[in-house]
N, C-alpha and C. Protein backbone atom coordinates (compact mmCIF):
# COMPACT_ATOMS: atom_id res chain seq x y z
N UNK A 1 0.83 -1.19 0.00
CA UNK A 1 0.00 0.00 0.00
C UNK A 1 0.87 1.24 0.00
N UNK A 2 0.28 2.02 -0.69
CA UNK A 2 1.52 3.90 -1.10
C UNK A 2 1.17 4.27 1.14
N UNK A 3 1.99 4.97 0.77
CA UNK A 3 1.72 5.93 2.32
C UNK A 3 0.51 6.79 1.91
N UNK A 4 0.02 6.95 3.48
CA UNK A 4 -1.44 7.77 3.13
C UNK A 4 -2.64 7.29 2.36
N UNK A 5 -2.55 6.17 1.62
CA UNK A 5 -3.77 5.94 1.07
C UNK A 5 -4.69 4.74 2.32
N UNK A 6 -4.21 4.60 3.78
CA UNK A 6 -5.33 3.93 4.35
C UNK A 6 -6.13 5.44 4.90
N UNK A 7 -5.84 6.68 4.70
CA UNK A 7 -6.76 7.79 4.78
C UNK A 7 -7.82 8.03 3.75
N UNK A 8 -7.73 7.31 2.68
CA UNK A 8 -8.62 7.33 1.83
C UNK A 8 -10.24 7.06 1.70
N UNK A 9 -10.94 7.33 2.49
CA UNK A 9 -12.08 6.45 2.26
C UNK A 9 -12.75 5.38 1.12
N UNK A 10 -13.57 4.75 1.76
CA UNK A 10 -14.18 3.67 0.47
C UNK A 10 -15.31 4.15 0.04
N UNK A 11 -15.41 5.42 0.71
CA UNK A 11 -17.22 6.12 -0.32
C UNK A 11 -17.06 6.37 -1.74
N UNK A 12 -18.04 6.44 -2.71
CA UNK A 12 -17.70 6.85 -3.96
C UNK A 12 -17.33 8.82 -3.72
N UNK A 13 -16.85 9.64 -4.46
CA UNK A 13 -16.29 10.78 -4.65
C UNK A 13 -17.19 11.42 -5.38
N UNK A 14 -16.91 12.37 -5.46
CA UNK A 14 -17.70 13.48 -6.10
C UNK A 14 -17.15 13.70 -7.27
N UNK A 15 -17.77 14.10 -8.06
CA UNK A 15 -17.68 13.67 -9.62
C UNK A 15 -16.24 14.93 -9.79
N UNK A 16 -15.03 14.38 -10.90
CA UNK A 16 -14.17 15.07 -11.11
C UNK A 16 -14.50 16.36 -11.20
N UNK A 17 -15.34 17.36 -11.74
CA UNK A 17 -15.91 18.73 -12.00
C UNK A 17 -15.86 19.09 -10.30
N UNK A 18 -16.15 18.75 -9.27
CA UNK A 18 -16.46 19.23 -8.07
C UNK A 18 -15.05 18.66 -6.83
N UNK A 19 -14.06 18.43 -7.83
CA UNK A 19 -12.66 18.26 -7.15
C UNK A 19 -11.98 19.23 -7.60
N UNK A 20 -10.71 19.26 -7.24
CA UNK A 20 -9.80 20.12 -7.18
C UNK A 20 -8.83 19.68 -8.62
N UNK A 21 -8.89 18.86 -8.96
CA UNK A 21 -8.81 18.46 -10.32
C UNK A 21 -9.59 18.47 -11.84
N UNK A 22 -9.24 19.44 -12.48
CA UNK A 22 -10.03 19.88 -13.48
C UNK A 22 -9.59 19.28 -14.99
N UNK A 23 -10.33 20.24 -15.89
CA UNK A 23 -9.99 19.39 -17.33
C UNK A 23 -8.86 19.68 -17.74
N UNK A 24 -8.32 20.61 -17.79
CA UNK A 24 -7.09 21.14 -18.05
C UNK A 24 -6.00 20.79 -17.35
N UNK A 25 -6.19 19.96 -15.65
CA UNK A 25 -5.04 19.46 -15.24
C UNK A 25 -4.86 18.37 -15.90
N UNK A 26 -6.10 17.42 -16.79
CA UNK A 26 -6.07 16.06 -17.18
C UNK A 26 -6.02 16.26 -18.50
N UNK A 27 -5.53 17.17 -19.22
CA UNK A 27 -5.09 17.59 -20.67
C UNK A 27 -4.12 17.94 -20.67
N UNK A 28 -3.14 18.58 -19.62
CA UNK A 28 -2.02 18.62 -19.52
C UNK A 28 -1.25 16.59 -19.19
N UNK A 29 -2.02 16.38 -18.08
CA UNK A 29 -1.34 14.78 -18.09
C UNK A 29 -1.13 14.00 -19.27
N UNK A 30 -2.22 13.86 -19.85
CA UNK A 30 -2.51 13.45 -20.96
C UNK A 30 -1.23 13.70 -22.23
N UNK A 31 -1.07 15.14 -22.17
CA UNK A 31 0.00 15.60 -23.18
C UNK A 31 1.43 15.17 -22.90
N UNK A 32 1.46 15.38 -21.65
CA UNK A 32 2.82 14.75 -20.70
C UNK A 32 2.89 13.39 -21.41
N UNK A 33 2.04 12.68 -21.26
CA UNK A 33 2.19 11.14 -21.48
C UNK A 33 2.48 10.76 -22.91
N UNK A 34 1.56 11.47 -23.65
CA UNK A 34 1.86 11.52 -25.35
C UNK A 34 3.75 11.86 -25.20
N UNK A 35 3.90 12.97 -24.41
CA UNK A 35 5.41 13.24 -25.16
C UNK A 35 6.01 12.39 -24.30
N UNK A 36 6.27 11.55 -23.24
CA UNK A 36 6.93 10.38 -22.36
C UNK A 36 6.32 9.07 -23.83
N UNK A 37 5.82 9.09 -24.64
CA UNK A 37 5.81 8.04 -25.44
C UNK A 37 5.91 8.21 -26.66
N UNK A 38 6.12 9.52 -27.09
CA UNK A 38 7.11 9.55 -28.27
C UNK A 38 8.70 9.69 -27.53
N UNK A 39 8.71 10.39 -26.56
CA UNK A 39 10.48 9.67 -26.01
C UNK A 39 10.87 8.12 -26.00
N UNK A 40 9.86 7.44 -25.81
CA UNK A 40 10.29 6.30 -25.30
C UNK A 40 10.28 5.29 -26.99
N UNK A 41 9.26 5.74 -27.87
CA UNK A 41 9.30 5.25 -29.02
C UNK A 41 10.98 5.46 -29.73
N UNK A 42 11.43 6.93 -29.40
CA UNK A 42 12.50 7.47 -29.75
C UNK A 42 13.58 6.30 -29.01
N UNK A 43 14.22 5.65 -28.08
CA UNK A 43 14.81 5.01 -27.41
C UNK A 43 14.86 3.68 -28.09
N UNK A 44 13.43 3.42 -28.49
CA UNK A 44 13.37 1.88 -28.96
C UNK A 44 14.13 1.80 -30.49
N UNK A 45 13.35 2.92 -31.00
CA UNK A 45 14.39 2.98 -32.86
C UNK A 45 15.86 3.52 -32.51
N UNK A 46 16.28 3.85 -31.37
CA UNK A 46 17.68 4.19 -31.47
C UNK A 46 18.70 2.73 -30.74
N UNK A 47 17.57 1.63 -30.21
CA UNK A 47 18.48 0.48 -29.64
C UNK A 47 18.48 0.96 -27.92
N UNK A 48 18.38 2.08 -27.48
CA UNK A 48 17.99 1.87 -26.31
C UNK A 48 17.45 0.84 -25.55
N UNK A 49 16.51 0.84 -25.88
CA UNK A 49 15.26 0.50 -25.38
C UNK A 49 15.20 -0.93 -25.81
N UNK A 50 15.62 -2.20 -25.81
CA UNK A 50 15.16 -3.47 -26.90
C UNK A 50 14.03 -3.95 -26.28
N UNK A 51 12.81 -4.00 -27.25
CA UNK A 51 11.72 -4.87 -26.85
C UNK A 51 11.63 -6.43 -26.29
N UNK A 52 11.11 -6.78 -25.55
CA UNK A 52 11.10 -8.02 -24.68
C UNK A 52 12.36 -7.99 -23.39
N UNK A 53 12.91 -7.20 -23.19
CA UNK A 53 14.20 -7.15 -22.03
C UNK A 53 13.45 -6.80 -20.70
N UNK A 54 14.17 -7.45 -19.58
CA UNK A 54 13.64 -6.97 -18.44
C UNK A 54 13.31 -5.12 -18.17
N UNK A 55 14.11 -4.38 -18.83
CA UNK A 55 13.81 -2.89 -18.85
C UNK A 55 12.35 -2.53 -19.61
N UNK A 56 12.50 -2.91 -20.74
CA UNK A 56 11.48 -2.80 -21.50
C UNK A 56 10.19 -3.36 -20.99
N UNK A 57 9.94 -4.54 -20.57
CA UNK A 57 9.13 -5.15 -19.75
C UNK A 57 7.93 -3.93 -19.04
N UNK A 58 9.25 -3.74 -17.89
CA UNK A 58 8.75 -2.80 -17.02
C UNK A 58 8.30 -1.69 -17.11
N UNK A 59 8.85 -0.88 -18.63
CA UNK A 59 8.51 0.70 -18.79
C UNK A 59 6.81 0.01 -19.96
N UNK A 60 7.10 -1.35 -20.05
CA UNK A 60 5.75 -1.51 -20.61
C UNK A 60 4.30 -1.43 -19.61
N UNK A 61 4.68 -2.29 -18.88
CA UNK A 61 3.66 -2.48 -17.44
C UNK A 61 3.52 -0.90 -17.05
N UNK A 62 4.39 -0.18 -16.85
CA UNK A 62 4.06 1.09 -16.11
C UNK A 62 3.43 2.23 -17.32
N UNK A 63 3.73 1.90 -18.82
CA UNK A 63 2.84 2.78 -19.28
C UNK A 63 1.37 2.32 -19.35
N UNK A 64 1.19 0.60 -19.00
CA UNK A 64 -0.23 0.72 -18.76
C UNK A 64 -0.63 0.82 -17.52
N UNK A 65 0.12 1.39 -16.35
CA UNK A 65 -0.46 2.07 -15.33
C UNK A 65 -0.89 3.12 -15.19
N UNK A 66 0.08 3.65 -15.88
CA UNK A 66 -0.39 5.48 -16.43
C UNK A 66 -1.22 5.32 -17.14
N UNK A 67 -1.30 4.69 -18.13
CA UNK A 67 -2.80 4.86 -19.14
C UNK A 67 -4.30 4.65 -18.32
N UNK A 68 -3.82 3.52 -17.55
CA UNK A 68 -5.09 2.85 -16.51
C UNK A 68 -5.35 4.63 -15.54
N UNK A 69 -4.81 4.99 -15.21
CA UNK A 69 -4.65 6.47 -13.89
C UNK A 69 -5.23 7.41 -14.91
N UNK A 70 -4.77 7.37 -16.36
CA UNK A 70 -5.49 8.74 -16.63
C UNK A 70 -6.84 8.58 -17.33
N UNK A 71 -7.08 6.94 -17.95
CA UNK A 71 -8.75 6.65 -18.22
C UNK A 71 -9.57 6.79 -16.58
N UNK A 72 -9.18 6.16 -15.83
CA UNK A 72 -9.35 6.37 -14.60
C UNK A 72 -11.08 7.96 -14.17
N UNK A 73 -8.87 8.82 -14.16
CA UNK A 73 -9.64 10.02 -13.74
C UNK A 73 -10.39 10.79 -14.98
N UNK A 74 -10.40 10.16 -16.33
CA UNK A 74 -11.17 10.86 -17.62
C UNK A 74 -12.60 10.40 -17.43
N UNK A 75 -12.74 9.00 -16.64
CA UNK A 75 -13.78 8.40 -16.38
C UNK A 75 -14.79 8.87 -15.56
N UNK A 76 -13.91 9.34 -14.14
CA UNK A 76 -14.89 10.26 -13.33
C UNK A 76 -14.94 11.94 -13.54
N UNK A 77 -14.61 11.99 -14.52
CA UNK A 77 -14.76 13.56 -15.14
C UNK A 77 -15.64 13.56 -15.90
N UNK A 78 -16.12 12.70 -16.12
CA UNK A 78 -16.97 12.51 -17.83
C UNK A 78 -18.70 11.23 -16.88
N UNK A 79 -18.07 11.43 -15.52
CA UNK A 79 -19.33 10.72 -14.89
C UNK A 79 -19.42 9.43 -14.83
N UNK A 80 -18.49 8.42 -15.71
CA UNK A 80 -18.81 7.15 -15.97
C UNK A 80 -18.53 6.08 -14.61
N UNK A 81 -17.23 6.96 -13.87
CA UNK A 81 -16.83 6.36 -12.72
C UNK A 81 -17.29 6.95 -11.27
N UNK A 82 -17.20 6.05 -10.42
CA UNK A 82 -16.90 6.85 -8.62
C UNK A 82 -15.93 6.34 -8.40
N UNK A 83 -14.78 5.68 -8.76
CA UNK A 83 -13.29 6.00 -8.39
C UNK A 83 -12.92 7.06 -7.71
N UNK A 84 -11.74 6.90 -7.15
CA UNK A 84 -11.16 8.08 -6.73
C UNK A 84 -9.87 9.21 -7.94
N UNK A 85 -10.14 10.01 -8.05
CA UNK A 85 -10.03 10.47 -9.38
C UNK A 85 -8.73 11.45 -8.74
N UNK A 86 -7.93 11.39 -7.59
CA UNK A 86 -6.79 12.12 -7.11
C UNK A 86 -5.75 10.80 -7.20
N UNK A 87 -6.29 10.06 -6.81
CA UNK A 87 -5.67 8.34 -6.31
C UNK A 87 -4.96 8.35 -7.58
N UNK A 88 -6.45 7.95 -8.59
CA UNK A 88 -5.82 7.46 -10.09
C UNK A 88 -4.94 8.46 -10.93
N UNK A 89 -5.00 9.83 -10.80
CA UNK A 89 -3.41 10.80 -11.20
C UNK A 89 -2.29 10.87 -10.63
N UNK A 90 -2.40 9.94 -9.13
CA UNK A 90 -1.26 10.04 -8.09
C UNK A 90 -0.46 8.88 -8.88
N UNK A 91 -1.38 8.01 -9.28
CA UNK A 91 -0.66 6.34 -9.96
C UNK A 91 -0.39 6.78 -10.84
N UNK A 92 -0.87 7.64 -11.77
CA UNK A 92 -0.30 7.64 -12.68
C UNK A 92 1.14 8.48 -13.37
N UNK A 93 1.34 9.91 -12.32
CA UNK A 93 2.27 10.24 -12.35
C UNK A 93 3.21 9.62 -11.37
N UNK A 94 2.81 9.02 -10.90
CA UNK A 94 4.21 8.05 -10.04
C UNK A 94 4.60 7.02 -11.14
N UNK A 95 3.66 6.00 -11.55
CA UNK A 95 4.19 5.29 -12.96
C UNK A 95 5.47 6.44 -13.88
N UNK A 96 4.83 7.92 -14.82
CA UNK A 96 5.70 8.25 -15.10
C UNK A 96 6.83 8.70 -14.60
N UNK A 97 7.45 8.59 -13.12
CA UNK A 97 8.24 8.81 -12.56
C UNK A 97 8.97 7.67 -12.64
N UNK A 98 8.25 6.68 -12.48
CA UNK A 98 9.44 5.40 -12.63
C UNK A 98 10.01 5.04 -13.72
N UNK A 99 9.12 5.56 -14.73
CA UNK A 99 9.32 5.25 -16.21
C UNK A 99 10.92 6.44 -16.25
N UNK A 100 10.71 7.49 -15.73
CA UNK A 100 12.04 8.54 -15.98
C UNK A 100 12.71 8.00 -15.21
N UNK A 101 12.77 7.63 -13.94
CA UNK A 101 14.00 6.76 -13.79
C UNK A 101 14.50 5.54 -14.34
N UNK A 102 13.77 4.74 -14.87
CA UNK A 102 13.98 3.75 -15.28
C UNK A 102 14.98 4.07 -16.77
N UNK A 103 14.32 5.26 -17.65
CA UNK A 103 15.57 5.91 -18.47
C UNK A 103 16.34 6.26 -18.02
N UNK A 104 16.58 7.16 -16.90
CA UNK A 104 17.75 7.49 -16.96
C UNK A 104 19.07 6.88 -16.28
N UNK A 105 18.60 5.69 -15.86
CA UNK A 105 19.47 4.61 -15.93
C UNK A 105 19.87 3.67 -17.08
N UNK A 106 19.09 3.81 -18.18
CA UNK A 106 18.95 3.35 -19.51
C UNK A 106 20.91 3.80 -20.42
């Protein structure tokens, strides 16, 4: 479990529009992630990056964590979810954090 998330409650949330998280913070993520995956496309055509390697593996799994964090919180912005819609941008910019470390050990 992350620290701080047994403060979380298990009620459903209030729909993304009535959080502190808006459309424009989740259009900026969104864009972040597009350019963290044309970098990472960039790595793979330069030999960085070789597909199927334990590195690669992992920056695979974690871009579908980030993808999972930002359908997530697009979900309870758009009403479809009661997720927690702070939780699922916390996962998902922590995924892209590991993903930048994980390059820059690359």
């Amino acid at each position: 479990a992350l620290p701080g998330c047994a403060t979380i409650a298990d009620t459903p949330t209030a729909p993304l529009a009535q959080t502190h998280i808006d459309e424009q913070a989740l259009t900026a993520a969104y864009a972040s992630f597009d350019v963290l995956l044309t970098a990472i496309d960039g790595l793979v055509v330069a030999g960085v990056i070789v597909p199927g390697t334990d590195k690669a593996l992992k920056v695979k799994a974690l871009i579908q964590t980030a993808q999972d964090g930002l359908n997530t919180a697009r979900a309870v912005r758009e009403g479809l979810s009661q997720a927690n819609p702070v939780l699922a941008l916390e996962k998902a910019t922590d995924a892209f954090r590991q993903i930048t470390a994980l390059l820059k050990g690359a």
